[in-house]
C-alpha atoms as a PDB file:
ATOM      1  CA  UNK A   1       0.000   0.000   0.000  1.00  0.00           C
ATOM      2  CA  UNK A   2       2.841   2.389   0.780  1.00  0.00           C
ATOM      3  CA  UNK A   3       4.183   1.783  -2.562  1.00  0.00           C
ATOM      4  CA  UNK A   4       1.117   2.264  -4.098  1.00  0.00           C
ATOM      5  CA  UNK A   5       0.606   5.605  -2.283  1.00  0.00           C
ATOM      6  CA  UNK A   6       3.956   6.372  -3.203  1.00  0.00           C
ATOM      7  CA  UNK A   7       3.795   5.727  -7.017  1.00  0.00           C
ATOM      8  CA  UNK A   8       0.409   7.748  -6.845  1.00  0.00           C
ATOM      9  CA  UNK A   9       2.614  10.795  -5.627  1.00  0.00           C
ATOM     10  CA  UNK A  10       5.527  10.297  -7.902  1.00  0.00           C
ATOM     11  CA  UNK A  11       2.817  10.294 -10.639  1.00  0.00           C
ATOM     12  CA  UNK A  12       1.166  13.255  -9.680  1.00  0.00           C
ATOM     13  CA  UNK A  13       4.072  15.588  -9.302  1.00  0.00           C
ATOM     14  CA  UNK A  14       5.127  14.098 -12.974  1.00  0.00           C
ATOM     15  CA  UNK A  15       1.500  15.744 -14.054  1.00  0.00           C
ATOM     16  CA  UNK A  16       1.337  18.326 -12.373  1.00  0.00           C
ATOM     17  CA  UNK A  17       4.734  18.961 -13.507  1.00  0.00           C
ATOM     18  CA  UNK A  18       4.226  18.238 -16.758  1.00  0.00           C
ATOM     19  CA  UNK A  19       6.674  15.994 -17.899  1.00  0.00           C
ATOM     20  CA  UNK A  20       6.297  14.411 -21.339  1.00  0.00           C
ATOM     21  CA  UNK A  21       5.262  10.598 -21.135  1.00  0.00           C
ATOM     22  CA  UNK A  22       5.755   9.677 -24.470  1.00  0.00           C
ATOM     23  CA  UNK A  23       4.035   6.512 -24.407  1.00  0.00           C
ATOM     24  CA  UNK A  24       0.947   6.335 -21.523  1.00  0.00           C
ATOM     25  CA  UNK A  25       0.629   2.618 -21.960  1.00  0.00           C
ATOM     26  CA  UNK A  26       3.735   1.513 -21.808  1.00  0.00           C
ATOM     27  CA  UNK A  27       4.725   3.653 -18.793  1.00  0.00           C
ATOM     28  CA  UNK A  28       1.144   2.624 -16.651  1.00  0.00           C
ATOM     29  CA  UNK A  29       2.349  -1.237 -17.288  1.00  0.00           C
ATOM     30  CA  UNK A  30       6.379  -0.752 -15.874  1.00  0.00           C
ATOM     31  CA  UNK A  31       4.842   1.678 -13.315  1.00  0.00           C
ATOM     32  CA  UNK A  32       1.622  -0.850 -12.470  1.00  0.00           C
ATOM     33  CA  UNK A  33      -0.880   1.855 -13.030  1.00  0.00           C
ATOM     34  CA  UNK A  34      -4.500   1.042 -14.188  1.00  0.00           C
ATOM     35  CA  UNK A  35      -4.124   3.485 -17.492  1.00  0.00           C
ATOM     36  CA  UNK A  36      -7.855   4.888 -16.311  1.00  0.00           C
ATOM     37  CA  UNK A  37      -6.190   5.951 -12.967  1.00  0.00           C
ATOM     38  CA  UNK A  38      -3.389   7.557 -14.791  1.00  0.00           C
ATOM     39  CA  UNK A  39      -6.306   9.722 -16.862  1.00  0.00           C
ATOM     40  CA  UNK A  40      -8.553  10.374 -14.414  1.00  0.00           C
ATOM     41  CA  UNK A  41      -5.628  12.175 -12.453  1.00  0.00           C
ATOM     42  CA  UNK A  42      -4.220  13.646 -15.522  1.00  0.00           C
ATOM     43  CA  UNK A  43      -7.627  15.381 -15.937  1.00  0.00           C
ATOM     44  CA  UNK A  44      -8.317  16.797 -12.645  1.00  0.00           C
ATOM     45  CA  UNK A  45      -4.944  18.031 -12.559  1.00  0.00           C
ATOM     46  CA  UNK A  46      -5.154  20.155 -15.985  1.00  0.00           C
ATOM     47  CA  UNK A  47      -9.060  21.314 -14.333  1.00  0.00           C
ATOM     48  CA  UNK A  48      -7.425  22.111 -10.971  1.00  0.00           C
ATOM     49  CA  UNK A  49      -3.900  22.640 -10.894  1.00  0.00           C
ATOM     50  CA  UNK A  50      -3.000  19.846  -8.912  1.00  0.00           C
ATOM     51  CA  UNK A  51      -4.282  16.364  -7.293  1.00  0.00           C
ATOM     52  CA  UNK A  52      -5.801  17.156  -3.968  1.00  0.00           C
ATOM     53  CA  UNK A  53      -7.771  13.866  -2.511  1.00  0.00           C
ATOM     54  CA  UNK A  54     -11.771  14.940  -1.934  1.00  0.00           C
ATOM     55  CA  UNK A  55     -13.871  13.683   0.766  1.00  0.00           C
ATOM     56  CA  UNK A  56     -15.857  10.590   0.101  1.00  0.00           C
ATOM     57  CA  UNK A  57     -18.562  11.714   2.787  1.00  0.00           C
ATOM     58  CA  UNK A  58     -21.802  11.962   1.346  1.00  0.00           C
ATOM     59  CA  UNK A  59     -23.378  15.274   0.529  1.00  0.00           C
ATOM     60  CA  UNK A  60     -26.687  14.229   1.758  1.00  0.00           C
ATOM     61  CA  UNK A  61     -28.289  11.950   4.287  1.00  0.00           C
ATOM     62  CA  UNK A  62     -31.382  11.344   3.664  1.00  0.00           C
ATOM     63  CA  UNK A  63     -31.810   8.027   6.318  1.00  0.00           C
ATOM     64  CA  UNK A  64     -30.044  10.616   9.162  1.00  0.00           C
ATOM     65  CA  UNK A  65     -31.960  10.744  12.298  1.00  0.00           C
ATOM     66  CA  UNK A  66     -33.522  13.965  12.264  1.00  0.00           C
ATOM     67  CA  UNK A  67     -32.062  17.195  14.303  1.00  0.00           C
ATOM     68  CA  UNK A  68     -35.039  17.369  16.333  1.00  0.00           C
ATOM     69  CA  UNK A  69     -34.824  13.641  17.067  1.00  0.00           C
ATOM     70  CA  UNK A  70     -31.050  13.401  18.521  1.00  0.00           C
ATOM     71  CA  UNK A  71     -31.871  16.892  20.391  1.00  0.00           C
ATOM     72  CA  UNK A  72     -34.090  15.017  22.156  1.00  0.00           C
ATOM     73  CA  UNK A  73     -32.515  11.813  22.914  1.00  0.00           C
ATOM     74  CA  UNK A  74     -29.752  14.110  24.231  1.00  0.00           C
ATOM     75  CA  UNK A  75     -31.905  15.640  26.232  1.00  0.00           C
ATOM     76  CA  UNK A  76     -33.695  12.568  27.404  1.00  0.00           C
ATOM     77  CA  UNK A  77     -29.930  11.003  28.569  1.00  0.00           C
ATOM     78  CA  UNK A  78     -29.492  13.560  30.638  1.00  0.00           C
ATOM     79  CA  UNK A  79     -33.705  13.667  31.857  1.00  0.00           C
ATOM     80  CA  UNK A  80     -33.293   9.535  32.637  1.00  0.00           C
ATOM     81  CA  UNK A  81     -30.457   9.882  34.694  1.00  0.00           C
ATOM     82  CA  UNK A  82     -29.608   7.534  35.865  1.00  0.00           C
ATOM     83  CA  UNK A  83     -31.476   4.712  33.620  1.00  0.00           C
ATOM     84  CA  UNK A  84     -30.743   6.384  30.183  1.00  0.00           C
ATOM     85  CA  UNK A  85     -30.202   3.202  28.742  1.00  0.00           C
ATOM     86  CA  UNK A  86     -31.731   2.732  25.005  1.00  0.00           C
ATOM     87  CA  UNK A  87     -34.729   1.122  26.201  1.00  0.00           C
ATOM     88  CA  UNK A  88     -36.040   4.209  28.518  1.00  0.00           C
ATOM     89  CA  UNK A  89     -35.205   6.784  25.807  1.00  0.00           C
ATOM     90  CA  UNK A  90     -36.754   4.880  23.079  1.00  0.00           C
ATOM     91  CA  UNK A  91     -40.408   4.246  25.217  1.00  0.00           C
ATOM     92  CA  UNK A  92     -40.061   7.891  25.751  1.00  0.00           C
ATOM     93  CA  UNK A  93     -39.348   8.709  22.525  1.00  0.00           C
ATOM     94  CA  UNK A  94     -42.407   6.249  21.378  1.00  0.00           C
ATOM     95  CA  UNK A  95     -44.685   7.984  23.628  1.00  0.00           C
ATOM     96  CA  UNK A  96     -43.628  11.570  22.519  1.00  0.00           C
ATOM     97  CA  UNK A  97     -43.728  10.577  18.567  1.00  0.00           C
ATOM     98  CA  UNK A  98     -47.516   9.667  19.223  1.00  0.00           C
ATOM     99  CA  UNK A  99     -47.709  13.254  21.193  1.00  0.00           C
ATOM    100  CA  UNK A 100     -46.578  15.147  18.540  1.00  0.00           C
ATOM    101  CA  UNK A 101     -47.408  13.559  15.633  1.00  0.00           C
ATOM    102  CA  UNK A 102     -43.791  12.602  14.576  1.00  0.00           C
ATOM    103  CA  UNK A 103     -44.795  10.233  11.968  1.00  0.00           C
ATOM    104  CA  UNK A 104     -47.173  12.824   9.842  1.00  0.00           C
ATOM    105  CA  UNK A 105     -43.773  15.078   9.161  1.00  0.00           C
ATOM    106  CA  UNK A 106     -42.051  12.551   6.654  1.00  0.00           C
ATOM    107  CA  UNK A 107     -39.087  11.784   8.931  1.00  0.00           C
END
C-alpha cells in the first residue's frame, strides 16, 4: 500500500509537472498503473492545478436521524439519569412521537 501511495505521488508531481510521457501505456504497465487511474488524475490536474484527494462523505443523508430527534434523545440522557439506557429513551421517545405527531412530518 505504501508503494502504491507512493507511485500515486511520484505520478502526480510528474503531471502536475508536466513531464512528457511519451508513451501512456507503456509507462502505466512498468509503473503498475491502471491506465484509467493515470487519466482520471491527468484530468483533474489540468481542471485544478494539482491532485488534492476529496472527501468521500456523502453530501446528503437522507436516512439521518432527524435534528429534532437526537436533540431530544440528548436531552432525554441527561432527563433519565440515571437509567438512560436505550430502552427508557426509546419508550419515551415512542410515547412523545404519538404526542406530537412525529410520523405525519415525513421523517
Amino acid at each position: 500500500m505504501a508503494r502504491n501511495r507512493a507511485m500515486m505521488r511520484y505520478m502526480d508531481a510528474m503531471l502536475t509537472a508536466e513531464v512528457p510521457i511519451g508513451n501512456v501505456s507503456e509507462w502505466c504497465r512498468v509503473n503498475g498503473v491502471d491506465r484509467r487511474t493515470f487519466y482520471r488524475h491527468r484530468d483533474r490536474i489540468r481542471a485544478e492545478g494539482r491532485w488534492r484527494p476529496r472527501s468521500t462523505r456523502p453530501k446528503t443523508t437522507p436516512h439521518a436521524t432527524p435534528e429534532p430527534v437526537v436533540a431530544e434523545i440528548v436531552r432525554l440522557r441527561e432527563a433519565l439519569a440515571p437509567e438512560n439506557g436505550a430502552d427508557p429513551i426509546r419508550d419515551r421517545l415512542l410515547d412523545m412521537a404519538v404526542e406530537r405527531d412525529w410520523a405525519g412530518r415525513g421523517w
